[in-house]
C-alpha atoms as a PDB file:
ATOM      1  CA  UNK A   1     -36.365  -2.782  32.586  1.00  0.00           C
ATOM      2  CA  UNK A   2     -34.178  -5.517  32.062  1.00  0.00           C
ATOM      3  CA  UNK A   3     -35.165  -8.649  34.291  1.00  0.00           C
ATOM      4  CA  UNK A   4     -33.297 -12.131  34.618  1.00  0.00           C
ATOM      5  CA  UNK A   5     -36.315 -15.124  35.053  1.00  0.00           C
ATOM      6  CA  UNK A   6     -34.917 -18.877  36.307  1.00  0.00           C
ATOM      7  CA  UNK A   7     -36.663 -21.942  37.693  1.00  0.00           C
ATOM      8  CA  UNK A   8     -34.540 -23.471  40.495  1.00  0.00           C
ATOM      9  CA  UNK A   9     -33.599 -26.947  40.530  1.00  0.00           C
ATOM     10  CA  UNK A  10     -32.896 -29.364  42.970  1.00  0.00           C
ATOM     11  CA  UNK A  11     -28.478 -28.669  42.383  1.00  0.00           C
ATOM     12  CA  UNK A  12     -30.155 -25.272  44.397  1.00  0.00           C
ATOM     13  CA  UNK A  13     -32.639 -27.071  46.904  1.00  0.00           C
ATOM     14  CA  UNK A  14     -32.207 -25.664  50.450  1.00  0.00           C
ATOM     15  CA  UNK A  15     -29.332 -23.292  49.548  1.00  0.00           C
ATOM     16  CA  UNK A  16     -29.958 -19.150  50.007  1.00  0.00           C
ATOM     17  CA  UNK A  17     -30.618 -16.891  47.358  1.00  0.00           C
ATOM     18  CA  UNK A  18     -27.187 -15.014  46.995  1.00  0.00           C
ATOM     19  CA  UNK A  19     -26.101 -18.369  46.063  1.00  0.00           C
ATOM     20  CA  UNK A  20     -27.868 -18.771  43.017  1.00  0.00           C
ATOM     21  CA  UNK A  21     -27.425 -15.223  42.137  1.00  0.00           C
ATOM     22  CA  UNK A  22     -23.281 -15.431  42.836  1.00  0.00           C
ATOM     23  CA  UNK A  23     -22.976 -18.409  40.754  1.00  0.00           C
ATOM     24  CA  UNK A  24     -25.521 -18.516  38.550  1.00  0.00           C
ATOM     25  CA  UNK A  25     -25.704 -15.043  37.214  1.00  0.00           C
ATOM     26  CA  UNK A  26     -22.169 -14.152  38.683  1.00  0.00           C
ATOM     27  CA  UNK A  27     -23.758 -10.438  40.170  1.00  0.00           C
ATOM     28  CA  UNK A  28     -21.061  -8.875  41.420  1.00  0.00           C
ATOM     29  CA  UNK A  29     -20.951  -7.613  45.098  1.00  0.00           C
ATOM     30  CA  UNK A  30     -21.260  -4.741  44.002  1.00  0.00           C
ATOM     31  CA  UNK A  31     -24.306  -4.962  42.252  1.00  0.00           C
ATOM     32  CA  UNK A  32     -25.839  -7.346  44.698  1.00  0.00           C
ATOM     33  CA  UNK A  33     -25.684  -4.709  47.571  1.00  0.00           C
ATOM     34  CA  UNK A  34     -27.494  -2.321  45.053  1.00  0.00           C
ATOM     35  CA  UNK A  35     -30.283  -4.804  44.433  1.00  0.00           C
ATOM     36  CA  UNK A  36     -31.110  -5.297  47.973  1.00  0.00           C
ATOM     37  CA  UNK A  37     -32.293  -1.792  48.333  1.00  0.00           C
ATOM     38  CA  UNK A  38     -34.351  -1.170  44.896  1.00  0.00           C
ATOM     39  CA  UNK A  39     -38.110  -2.115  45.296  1.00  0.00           C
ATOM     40  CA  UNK A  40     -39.156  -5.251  43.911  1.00  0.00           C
ATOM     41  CA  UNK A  41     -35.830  -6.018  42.621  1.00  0.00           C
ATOM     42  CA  UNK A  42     -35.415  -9.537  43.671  1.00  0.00           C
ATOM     43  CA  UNK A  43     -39.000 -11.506  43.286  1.00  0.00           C
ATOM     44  CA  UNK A  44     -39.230 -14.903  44.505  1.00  0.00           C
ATOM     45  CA  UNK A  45     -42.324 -16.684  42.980  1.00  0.00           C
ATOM     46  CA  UNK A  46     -43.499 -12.979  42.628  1.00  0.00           C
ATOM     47  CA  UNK A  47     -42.713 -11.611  46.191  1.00  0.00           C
ATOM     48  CA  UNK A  48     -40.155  -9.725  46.825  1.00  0.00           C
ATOM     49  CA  UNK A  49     -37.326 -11.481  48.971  1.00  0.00           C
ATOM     50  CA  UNK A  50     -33.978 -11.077  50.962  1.00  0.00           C
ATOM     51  CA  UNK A  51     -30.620 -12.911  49.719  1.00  0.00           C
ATOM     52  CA  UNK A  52     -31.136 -15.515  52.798  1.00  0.00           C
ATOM     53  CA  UNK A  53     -34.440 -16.922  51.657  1.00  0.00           C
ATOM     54  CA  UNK A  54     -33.626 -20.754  51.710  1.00  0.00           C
ATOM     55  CA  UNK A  55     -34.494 -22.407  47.940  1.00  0.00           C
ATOM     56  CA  UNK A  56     -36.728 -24.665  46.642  1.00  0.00           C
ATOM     57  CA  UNK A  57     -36.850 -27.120  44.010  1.00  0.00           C
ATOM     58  CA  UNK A  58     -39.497 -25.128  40.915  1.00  0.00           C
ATOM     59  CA  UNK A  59     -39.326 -22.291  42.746  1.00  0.00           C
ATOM     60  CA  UNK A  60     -39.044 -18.967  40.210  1.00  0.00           C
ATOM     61  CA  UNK A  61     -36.336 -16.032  40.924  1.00  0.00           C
ATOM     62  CA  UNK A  62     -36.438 -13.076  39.022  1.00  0.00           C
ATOM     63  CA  UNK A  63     -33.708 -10.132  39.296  1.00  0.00           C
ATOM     64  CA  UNK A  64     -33.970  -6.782  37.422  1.00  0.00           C
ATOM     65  CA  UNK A  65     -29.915  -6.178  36.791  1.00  0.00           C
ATOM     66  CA  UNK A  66     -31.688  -2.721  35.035  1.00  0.00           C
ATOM     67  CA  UNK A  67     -29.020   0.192  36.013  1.00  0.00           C
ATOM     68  CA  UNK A  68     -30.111   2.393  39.010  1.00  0.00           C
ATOM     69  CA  UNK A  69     -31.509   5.499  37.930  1.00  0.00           C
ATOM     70  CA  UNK A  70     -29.889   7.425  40.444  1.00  0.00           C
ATOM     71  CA  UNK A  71     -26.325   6.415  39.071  1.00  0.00           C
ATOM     72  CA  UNK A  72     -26.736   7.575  35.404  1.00  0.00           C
ATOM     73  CA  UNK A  73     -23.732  10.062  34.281  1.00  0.00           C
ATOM     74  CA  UNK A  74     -24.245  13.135  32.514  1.00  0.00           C
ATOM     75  CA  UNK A  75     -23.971  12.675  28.861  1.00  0.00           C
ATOM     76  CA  UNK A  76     -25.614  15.422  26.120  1.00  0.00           C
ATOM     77  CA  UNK A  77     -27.658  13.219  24.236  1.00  0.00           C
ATOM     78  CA  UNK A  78     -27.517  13.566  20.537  1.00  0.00           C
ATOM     79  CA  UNK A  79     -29.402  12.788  17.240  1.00  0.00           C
ATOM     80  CA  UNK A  80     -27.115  11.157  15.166  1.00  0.00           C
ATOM     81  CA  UNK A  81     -27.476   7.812  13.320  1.00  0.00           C
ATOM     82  CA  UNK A  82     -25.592   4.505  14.650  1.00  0.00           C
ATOM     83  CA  UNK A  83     -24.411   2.043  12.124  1.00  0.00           C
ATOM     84  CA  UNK A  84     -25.715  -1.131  14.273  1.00  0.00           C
ATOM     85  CA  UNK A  85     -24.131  -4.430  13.241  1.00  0.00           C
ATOM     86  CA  UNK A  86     -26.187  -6.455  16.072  1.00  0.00           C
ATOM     87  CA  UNK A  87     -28.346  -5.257  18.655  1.00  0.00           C
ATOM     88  CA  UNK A  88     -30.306  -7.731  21.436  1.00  0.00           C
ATOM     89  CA  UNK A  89     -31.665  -6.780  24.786  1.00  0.00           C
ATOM     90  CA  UNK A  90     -28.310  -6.843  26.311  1.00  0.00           C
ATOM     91  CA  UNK A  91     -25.974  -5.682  23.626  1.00  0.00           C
ATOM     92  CA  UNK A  92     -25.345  -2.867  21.239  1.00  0.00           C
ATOM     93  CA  UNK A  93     -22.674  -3.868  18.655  1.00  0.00           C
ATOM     94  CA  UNK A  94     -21.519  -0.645  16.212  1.00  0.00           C
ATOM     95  CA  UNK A  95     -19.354   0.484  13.282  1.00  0.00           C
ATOM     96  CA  UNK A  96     -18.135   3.509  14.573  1.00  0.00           C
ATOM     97  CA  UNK A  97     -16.935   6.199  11.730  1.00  0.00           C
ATOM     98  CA  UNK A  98     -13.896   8.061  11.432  1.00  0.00           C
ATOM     99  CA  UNK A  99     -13.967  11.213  12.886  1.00  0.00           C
ATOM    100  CA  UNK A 100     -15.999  10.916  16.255  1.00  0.00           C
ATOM    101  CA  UNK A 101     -14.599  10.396  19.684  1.00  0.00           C
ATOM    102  CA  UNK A 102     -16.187   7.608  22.097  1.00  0.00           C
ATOM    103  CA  UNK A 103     -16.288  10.396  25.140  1.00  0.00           C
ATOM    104  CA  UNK A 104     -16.082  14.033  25.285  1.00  0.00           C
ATOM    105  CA  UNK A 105     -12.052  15.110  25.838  1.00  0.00           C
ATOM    106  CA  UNK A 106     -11.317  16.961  28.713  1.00  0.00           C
ATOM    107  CA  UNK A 107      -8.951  19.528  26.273  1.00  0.00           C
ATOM    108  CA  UNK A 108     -12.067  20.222  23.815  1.00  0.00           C
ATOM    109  CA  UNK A 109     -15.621  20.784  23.384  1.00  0.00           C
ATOM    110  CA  UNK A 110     -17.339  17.800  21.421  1.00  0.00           C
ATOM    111  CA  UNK A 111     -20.607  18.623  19.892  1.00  0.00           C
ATOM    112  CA  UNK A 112     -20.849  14.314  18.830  1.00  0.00           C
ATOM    113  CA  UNK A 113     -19.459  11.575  20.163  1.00  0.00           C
ATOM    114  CA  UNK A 114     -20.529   7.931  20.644  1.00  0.00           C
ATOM    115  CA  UNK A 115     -21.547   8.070  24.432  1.00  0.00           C
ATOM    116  CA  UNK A 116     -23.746  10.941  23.197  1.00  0.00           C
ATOM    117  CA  UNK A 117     -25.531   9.184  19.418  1.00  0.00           C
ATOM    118  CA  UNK A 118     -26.155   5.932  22.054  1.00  0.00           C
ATOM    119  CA  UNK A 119     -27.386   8.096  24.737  1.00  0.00           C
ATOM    120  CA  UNK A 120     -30.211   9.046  22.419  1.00  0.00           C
ATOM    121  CA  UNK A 121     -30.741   6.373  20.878  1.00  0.00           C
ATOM    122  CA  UNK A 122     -31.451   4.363  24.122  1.00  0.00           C
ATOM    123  CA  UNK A 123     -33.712   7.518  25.586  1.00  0.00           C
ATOM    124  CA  UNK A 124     -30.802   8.640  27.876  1.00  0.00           C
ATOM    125  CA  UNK A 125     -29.518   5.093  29.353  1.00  0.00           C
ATOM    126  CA  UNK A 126     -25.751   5.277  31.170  1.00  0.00           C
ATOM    127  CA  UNK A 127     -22.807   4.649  27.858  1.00  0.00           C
ATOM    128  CA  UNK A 128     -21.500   1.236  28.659  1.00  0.00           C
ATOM    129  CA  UNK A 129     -18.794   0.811  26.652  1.00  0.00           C
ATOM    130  CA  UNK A 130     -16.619  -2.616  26.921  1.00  0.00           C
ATOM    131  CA  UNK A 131     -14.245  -1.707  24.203  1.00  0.00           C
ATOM    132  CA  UNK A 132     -12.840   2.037  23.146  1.00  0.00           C
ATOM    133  CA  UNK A 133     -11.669   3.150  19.711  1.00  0.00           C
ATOM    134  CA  UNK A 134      -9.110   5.761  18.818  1.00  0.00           C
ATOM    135  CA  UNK A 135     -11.160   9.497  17.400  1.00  0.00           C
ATOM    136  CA  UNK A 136      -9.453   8.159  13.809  1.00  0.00           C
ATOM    137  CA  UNK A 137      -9.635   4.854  14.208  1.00  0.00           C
ATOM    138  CA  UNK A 138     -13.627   3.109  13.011  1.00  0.00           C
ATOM    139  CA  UNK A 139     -15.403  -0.522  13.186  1.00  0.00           C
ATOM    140  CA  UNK A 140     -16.626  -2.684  15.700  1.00  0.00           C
ATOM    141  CA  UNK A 141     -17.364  -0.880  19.042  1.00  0.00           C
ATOM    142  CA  UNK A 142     -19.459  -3.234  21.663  1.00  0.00           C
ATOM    143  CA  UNK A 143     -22.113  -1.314  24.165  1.00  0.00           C
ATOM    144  CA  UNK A 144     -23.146  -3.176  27.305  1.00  0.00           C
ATOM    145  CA  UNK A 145     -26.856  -2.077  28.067  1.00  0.00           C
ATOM    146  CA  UNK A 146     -26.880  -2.272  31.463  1.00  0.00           C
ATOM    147  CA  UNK A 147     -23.481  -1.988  34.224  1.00  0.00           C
ATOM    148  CA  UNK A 148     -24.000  -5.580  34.761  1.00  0.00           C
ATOM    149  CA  UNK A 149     -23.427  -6.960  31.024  1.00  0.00           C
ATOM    150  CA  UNK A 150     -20.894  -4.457  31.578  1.00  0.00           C
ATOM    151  CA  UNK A 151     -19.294  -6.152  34.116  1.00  0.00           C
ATOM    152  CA  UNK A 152     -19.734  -9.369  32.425  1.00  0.00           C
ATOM    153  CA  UNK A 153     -18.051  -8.432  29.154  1.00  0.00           C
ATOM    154  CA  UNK A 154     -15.068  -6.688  30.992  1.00  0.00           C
ATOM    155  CA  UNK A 155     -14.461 -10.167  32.379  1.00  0.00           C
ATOM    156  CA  UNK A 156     -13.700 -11.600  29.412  1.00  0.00           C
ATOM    157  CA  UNK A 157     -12.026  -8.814  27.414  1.00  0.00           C
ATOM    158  CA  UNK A 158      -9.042  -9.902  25.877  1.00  0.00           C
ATOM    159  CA  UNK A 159     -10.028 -13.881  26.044  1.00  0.00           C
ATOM    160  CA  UNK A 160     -11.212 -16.102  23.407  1.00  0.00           C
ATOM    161  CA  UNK A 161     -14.345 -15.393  24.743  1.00  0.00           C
ATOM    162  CA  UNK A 162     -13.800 -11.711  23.366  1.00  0.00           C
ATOM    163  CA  UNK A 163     -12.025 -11.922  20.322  1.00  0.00           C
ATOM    164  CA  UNK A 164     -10.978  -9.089  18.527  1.00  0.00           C
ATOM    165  CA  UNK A 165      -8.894  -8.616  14.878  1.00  0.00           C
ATOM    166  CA  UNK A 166      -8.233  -5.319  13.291  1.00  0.00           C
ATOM    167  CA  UNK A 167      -7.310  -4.166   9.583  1.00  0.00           C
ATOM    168  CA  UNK A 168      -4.262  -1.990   9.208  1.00  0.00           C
ATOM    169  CA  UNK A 169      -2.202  -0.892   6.581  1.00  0.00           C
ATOM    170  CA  UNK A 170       1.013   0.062   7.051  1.00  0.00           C
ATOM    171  CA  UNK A 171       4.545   1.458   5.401  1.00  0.00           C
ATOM    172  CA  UNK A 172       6.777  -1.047   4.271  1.00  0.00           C
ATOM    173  CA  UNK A 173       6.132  -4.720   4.278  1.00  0.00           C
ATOM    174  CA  UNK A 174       7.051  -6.650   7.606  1.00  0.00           C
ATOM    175  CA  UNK A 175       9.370  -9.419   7.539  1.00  0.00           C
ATOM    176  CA  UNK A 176       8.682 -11.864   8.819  1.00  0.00           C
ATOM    177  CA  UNK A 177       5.445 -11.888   7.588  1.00  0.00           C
ATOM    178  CA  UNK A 178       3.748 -12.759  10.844  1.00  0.00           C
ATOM    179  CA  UNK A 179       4.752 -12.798  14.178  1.00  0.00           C
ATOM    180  CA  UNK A 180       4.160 -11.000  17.841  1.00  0.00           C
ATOM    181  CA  UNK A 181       4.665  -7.842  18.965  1.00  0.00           C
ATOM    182  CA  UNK A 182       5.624  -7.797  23.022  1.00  0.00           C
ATOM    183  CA  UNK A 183       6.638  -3.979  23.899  1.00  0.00           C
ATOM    184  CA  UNK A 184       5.704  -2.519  27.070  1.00  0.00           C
ATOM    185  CA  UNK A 185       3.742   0.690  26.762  1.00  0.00           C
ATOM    186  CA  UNK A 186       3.970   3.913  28.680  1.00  0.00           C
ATOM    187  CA  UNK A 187       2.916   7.850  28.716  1.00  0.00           C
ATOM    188  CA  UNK A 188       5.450   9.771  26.764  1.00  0.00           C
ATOM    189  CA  UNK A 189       5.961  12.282  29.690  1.00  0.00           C
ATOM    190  CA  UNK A 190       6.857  15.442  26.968  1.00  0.00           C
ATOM    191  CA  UNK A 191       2.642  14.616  26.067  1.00  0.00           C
ATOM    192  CA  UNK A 192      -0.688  14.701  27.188  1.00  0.00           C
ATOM    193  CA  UNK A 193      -1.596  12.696  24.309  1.00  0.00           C
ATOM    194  CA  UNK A 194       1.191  10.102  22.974  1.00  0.00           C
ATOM    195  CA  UNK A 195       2.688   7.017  24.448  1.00  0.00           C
ATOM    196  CA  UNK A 196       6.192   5.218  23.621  1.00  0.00           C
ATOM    197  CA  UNK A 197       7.915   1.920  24.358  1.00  0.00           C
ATOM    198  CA  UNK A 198       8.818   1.961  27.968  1.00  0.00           C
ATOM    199  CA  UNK A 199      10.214  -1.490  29.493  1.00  0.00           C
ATOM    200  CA  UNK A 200       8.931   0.039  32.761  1.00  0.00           C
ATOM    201  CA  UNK A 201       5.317   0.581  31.271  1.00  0.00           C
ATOM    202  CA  UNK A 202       2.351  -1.716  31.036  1.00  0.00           C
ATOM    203  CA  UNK A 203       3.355  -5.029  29.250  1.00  0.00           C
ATOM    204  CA  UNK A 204       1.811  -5.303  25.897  1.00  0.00           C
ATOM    205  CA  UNK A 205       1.469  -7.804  23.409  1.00  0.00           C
ATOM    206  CA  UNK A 206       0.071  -8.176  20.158  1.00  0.00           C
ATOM    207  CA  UNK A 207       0.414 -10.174  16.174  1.00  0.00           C
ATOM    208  CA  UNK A 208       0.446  -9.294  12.957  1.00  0.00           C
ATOM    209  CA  UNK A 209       0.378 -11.124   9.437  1.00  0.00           C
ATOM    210  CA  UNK A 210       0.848  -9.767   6.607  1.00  0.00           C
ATOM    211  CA  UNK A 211      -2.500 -10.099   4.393  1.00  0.00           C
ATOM    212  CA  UNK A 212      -1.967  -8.616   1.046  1.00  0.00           C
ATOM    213  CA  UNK A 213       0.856  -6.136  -0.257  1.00  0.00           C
ATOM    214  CA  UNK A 214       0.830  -3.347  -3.152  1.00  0.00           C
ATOM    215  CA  UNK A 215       3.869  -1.404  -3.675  1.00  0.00           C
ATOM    216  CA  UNK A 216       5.261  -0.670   0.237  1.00  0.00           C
ATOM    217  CA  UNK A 217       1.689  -0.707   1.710  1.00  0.00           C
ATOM    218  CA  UNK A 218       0.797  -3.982   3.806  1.00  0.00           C
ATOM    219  CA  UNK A 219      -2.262  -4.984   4.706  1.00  0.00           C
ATOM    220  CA  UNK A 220      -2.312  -6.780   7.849  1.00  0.00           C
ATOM    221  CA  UNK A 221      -4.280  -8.290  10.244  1.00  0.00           C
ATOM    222  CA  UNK A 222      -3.640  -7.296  13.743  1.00  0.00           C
ATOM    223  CA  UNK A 223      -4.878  -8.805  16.915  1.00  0.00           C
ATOM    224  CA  UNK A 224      -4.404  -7.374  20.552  1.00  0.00           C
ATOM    225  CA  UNK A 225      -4.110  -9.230  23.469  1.00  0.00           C
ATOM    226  CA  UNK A 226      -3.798  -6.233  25.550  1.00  0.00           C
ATOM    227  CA  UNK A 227      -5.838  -3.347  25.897  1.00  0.00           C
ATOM    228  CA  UNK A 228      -3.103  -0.281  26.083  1.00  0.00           C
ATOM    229  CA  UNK A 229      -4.173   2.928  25.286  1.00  0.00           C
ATOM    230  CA  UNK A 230      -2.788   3.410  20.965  1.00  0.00           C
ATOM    231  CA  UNK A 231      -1.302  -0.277  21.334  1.00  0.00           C
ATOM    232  CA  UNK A 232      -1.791  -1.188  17.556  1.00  0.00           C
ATOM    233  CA  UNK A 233      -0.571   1.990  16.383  1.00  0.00           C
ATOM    234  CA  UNK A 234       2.716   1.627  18.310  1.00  0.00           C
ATOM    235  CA  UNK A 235       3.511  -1.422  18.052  1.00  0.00           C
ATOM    236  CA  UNK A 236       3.290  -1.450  14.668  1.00  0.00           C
ATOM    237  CA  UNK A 237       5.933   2.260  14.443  1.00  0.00           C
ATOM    238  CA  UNK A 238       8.245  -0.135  16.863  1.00  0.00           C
ATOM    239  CA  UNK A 239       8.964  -2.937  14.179  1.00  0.00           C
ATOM    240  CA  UNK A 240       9.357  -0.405  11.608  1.00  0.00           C
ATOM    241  CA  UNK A 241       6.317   0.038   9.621  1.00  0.00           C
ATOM    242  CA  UNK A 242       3.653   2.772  10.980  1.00  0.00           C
ATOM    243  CA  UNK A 243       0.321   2.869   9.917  1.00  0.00           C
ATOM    244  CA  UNK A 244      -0.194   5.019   6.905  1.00  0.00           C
ATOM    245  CA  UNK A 245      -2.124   8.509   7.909  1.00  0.00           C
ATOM    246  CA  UNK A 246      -0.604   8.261  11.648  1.00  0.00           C
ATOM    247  CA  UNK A 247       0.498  11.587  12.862  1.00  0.00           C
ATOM    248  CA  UNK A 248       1.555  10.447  16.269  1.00  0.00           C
ATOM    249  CA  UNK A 249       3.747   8.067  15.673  1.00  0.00           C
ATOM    250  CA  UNK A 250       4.577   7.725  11.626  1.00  0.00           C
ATOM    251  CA  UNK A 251       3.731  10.631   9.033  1.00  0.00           C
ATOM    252  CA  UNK A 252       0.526  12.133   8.247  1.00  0.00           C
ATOM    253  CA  UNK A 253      -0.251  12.469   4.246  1.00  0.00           C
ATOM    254  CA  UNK A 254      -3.801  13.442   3.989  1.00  0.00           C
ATOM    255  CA  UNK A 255      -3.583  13.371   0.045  1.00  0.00           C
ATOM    256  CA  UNK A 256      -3.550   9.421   1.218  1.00  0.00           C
ATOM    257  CA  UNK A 257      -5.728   8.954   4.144  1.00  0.00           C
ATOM    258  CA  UNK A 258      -6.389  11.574   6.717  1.00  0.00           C
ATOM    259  CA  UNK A 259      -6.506   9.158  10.104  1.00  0.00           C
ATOM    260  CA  UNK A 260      -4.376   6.414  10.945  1.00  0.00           C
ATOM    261  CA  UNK A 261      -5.505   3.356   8.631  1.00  0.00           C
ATOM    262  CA  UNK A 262      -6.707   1.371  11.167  1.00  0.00           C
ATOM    263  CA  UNK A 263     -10.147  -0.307  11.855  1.00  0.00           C
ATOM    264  CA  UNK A 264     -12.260  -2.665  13.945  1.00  0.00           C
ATOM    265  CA  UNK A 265     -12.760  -5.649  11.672  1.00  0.00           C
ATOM    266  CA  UNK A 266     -13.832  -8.878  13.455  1.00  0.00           C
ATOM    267  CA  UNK A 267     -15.446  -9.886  16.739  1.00  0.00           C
ATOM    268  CA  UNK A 268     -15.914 -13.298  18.483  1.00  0.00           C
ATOM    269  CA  UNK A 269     -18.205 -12.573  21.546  1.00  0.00           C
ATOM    270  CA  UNK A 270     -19.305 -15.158  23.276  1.00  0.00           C
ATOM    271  CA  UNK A 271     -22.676 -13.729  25.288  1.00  0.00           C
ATOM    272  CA  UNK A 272     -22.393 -13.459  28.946  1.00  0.00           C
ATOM    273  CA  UNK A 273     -26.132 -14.748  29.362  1.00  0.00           C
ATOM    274  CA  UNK A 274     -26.916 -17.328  26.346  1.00  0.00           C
ATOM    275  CA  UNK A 275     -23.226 -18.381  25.679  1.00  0.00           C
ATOM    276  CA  UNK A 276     -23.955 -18.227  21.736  1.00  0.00           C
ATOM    277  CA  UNK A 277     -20.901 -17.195  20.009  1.00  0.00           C
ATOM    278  CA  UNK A 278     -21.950 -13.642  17.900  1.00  0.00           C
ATOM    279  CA  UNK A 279     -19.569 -13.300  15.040  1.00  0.00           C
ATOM    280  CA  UNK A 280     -19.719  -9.726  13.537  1.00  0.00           C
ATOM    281  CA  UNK A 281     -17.981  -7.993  10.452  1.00  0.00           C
ATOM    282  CA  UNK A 282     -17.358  -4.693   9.985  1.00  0.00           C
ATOM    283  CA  UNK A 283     -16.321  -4.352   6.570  1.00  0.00           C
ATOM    284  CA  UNK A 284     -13.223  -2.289   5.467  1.00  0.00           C
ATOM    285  CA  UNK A 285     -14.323   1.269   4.985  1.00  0.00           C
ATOM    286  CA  UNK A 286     -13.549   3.543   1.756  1.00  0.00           C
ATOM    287  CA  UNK A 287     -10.891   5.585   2.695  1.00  0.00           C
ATOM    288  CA  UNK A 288      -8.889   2.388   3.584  1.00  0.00           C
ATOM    289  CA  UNK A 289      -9.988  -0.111   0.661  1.00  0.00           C
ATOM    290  CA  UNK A 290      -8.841   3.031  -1.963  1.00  0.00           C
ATOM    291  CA  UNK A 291      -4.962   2.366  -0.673  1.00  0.00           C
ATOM    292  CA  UNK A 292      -4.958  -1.507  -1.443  1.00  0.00           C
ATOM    293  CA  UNK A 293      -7.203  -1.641  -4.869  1.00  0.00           C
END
């Protein structure tokens, strides 16, 4: 049980309730309609109470934004470590490994996956996840706890507030040496799987730099300011220089790396309930610090 505790003061005197919650917590609609019919899920000084009780000055409101049990999904829990980079009462923040996909595919059977390792390790609670990585592609994965950090997070995907930066290493060495990246993105139609550069897709935009070469292998830094499904690995095949091990959209050489070189590296989050700014690292994995000794 997850429950939200704040003293009102007199900026709230006299108002109702849902005011405080809507602009205090920001609980969705959604949510708020939820709450209304769970026991005992909105106290006020320790009784439960209706969204139009009126406000007063030290008054206490407490709100348990705990998911409803009756809304959990199916997932097959599964015993299998989690590298955790930061964990609180609201957030789980991972290093996901090569190799494992976030969901089960509707095309194949998968015995692990990341909804299924955090399933377990939080005894069965619904897989929040506010951003998705690629099967190949590792690092920093961020788990809400509950659908309303969920909601929370989502609202500031893609901000400052939500800062992401990836590693990649790619063919070639780009030139400029740093710049943006604004192709639209669509569904190849000839695949269930791959996308292309469609001006009538979603618009997409994201930079590079270059951070370090050897031979014709960049490392670069790569930020996204978009979320479009294998944005990174496109964008980067559209200015000429794929990521090294991509299949889909440059050449695979597993004698080099056997996934796209591509990972999670850096995350600015600024939490929806304290407003600290976390700063996590997930540092450059093995298979991808071997092709730039």
């Amino acid at each position: 049980m997850r429950l939200l505790t704040t003293l009102v003061t007199p900026a709230d005197d006299g108002k109702k309730l849902k005011h405080l919650l809507r602009n205090r917590w920001h609980i969705s609609s959604t949510l708020l309609k939820s709450l209304k019919w769970r026991d005992n899920a909105i106290l006020l000084n320790g009784a439960p109470a209706t969204v139009a009780a009126i406000l007063h000055t030290g008054d206490v409101v407490t709100v348990d934004i705990s998911d409803d049990d009756s809304l959990s999904e199916h997932i097959v829990p599964v015993d299998v470590p989690l590298d955790i980079l930061y964990e609180d009462e609201d957030l789980l923040v991972l290093n996901k490994s090569a190799g494992i996909a976030v969901h089960s595919a509707a095309l194949t059977e998968e015995t692990v996956t990341v909804a299924g390792a955090v399933a377990h390790y939080l005894g069965g609670a619904p897989f929040h996840p506010v951003n998705r990585l690629d099967r190949g592609v590792t690092g920093i994965m961020v788990v809400a706890k509950s659908g309303y950090i969920h909601h929370r997070c989502m609202a500031i995907l893609h901000t400052d507030e939500f800062r992401r930066e990836y590693r990649g290493i790619c063919r070639g060495v780009p030139d400029p040496p740093s710049g943006t990246i604004r192709f639209s993105i669509g569904r190849d139609p000839d695949s269930v799987l791959k996308r292309r550069i469609d001006p009538s897709g979603l618009s997409a935009c994201s930079q590079y730099e270059v951070l370090q070469t050897q031979g014709d292998r960049t490392l670069l830094r790569l930020r996204p300011f978009t979320g479009r499904t294998h944005q990174l690995r496109l964008h980067c095949a559209a200015i000429g220089h794929p990521l090294l091990g991509d299949w889909l959209y440059g050449t695979e050489d597993r004698s080099l790396i056997a996934r796209p070189a591509l990972h999670s590296y850096e995350l600015w989050l600024r939490h929806p309930l304290s407003g600290e700014i976390l700063h996590v690292i997930a540092p450059l994995p093995g298979d991808m610090m071997r092709l730039i000794p």
